[in-house]
Protein backbone atom coordinates (compact mmCIF):
# COMPACT_ATOMS: atom_id res chain seq x y z
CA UNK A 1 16.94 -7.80 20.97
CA UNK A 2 17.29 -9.92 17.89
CA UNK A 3 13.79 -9.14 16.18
CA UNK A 4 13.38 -5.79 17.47
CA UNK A 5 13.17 -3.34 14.37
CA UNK A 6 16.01 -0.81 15.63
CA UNK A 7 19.19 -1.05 14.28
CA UNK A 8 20.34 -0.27 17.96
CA UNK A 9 19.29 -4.06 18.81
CA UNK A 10 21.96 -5.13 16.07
CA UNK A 11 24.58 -3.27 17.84
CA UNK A 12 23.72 -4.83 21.15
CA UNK A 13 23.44 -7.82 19.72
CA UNK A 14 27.27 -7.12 18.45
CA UNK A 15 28.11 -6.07 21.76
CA UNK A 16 27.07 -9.15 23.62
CA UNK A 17 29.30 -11.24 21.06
CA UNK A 18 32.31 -9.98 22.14
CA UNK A 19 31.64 -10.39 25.81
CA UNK A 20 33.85 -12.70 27.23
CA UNK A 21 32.34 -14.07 30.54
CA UNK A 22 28.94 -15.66 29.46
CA UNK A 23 27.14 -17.74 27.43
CA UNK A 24 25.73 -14.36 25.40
CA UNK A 25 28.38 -14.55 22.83
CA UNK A 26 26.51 -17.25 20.94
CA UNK A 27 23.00 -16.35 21.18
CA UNK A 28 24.44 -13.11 20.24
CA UNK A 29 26.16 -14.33 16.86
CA UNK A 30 23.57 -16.55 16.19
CA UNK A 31 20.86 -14.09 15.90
CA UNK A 32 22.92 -11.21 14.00
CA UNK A 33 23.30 -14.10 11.11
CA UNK A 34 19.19 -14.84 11.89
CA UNK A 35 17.38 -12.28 12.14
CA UNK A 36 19.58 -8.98 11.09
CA UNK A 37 19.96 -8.92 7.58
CA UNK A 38 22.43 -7.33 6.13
CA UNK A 39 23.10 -5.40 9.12
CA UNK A 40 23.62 -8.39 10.70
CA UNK A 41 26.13 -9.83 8.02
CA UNK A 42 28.11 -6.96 8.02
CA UNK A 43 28.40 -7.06 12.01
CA UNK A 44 29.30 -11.18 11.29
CA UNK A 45 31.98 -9.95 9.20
CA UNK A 46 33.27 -7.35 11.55
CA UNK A 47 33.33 -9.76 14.17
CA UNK A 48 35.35 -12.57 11.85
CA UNK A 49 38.20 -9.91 11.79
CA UNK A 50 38.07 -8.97 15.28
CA UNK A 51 37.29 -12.02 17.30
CA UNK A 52 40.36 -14.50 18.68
CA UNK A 53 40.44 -18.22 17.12
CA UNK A 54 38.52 -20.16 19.02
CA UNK A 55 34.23 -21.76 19.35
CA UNK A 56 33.33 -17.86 19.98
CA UNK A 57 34.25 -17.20 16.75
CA UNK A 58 33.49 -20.29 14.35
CA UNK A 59 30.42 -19.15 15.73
CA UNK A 60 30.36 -17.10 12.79
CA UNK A 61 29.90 -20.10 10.36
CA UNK A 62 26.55 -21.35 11.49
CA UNK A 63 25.20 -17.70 12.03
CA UNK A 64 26.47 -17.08 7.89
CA UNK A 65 24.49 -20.36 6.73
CA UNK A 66 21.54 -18.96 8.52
CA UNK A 67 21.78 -14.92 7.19
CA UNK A 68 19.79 -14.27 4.01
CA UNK A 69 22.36 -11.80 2.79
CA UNK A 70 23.48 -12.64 -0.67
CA UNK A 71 27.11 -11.75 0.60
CA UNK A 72 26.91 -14.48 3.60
CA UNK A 73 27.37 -17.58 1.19
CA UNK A 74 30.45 -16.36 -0.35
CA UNK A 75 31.96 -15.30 2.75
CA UNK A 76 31.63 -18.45 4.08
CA UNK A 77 33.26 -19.93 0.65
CA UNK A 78 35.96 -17.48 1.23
CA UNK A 79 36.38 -18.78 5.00
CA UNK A 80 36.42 -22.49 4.36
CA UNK A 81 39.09 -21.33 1.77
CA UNK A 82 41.50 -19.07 3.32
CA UNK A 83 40.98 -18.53 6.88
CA UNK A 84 44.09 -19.31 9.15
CA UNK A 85 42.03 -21.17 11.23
CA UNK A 86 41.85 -25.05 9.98
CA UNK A 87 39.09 -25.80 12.12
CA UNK A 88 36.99 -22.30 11.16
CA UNK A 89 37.73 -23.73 7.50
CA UNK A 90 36.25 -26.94 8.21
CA UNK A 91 33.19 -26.10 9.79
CA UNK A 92 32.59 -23.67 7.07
CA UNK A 93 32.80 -26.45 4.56
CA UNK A 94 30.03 -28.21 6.88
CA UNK A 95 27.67 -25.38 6.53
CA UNK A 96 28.17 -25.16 3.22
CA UNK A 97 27.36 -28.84 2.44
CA UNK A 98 24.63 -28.18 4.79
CA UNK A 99 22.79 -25.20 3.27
CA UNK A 100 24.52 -25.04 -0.26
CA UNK A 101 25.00 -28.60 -1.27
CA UNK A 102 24.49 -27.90 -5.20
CA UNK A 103 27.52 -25.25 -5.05
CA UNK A 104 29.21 -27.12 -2.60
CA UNK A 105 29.70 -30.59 -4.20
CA UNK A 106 32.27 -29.58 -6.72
CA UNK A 107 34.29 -27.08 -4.30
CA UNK A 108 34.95 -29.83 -2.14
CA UNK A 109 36.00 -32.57 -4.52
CA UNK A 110 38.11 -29.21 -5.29
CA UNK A 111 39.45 -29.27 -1.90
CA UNK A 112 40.05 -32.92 -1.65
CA UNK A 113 42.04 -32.09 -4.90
CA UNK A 114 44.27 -29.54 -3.26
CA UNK A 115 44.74 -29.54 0.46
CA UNK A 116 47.31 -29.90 2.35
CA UNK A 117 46.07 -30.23 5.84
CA UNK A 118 45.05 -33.61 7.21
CA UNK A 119 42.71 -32.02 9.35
CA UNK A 120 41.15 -30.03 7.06
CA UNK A 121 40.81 -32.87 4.32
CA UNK A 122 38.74 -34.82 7.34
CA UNK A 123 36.35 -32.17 7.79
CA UNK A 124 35.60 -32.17 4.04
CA UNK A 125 35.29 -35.63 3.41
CA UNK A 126 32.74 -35.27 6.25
CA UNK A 127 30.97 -32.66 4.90
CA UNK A 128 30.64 -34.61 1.59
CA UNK A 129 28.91 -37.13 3.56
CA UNK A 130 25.97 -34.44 4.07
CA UNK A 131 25.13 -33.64 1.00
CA UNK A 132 21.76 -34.72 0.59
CA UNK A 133 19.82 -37.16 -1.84
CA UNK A 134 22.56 -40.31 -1.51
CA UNK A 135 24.88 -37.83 -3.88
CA UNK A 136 27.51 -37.78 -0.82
CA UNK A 137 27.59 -41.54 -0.14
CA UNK A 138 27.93 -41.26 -4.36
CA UNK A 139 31.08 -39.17 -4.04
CA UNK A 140 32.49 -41.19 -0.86
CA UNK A 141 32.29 -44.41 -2.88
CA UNK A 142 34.08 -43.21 -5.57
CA UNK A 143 36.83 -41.15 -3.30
CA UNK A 144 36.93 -44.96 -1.11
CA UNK A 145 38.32 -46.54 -4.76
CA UNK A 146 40.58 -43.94 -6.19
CA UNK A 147 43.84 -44.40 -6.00
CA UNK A 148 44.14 -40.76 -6.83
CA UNK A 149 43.36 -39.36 -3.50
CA UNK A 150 45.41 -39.35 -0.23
CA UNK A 151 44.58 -42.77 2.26
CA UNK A 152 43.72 -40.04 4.96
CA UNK A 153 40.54 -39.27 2.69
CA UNK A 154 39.61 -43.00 1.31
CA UNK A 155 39.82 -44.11 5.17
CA UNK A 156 37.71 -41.27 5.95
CA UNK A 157 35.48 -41.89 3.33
CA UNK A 158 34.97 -45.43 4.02
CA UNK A 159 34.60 -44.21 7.53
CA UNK A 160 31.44 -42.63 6.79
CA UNK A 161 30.04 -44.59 4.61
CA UNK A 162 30.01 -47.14 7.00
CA UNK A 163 27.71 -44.71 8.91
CA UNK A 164 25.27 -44.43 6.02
CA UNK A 165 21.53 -45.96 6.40
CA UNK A 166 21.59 -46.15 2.25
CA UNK A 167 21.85 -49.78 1.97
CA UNK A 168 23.08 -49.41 -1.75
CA UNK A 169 26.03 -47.82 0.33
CA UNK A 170 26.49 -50.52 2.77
CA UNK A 171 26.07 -53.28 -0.17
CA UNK A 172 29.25 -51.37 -2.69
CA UNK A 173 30.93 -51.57 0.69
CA UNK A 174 30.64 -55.10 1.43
């Protein structure tokens, strides 16, 4: 269904997603971010307001990062922002460092300004550790020696640097 030219393909696809009793669901999300466009973005969305917390629908995140709709990256700022969902918030902020790491470098030193949710804080001191080109092992270095950031997040940021191969990382470390 997903690269079939009909728009009635994006509707199936939509209609698979919210199946509840298979692995469809994911394929189903997946390709609507994919391979449907705009369509498919505006289906993503529909299904962000409709679908229960849960994997089904932080789903949603990976198939945004993959849609070329100019719309998708913002909506997944707007998720990692304000969803209710910590852990739909989290993985957005992954997909973000993942596919928009110039735009997402300063919205998560942002967030590791401002939240309040330990759980939340975790996930975006992880996804600071994939942003590419050494600049995340950068920012966890500096995050590991301020005194101006919760423990949670220097623990966590030592925490992955630790996992770094950059062994400019691993020597500031030791």
């Amino acid at each position: 269904f997903a690269l079939h030219r009909s728009p009635k393909a994006s509707k199936r696809l939509y209609a698979l997603a919210k199946e509840t009793d298979s692995d469809a669901p994911e394929e189903a999300i997946f390709w609507l971010g994919e391979a449907r466009g705009e369509e498919g973005f505006e289906l993503l969305k529909r299904l962000l307001a409709e679908l229960p917390r849960g994997d089904k629908r932080r789903q949603i995140n990976f198939a945004l990062s993959q849609n070329d709709a100019a719309e998708a990256a913002e909506l997944l700022f707007e998720i990692s922002k304000s969803d209710p969902d910590p852990e739909q918030r989290g993985e957005a902020m992954f997909w973000l460092a993942q596919e928009y790491p110039q735009r997402a470098q300063d919205y998560l030193l942002e967030v590791i300004d401002t939240e309040q949710d330990d759980d939340v804080l975790e996930q975006a001191v992880f996804a600071i550790s994939q942003l590419p080109d050494e600049t995340g092992d950068t920012i966890l270095l500096n995050l590991a020696k301020s005194d101006q950031v919760p423990r949670t997040v220097r623990r966590q940021a030592l925490f992955w640097l630790a996992q770094s191969d950059n062994d400019d990382s691993i020597a500031a470390l030791t």
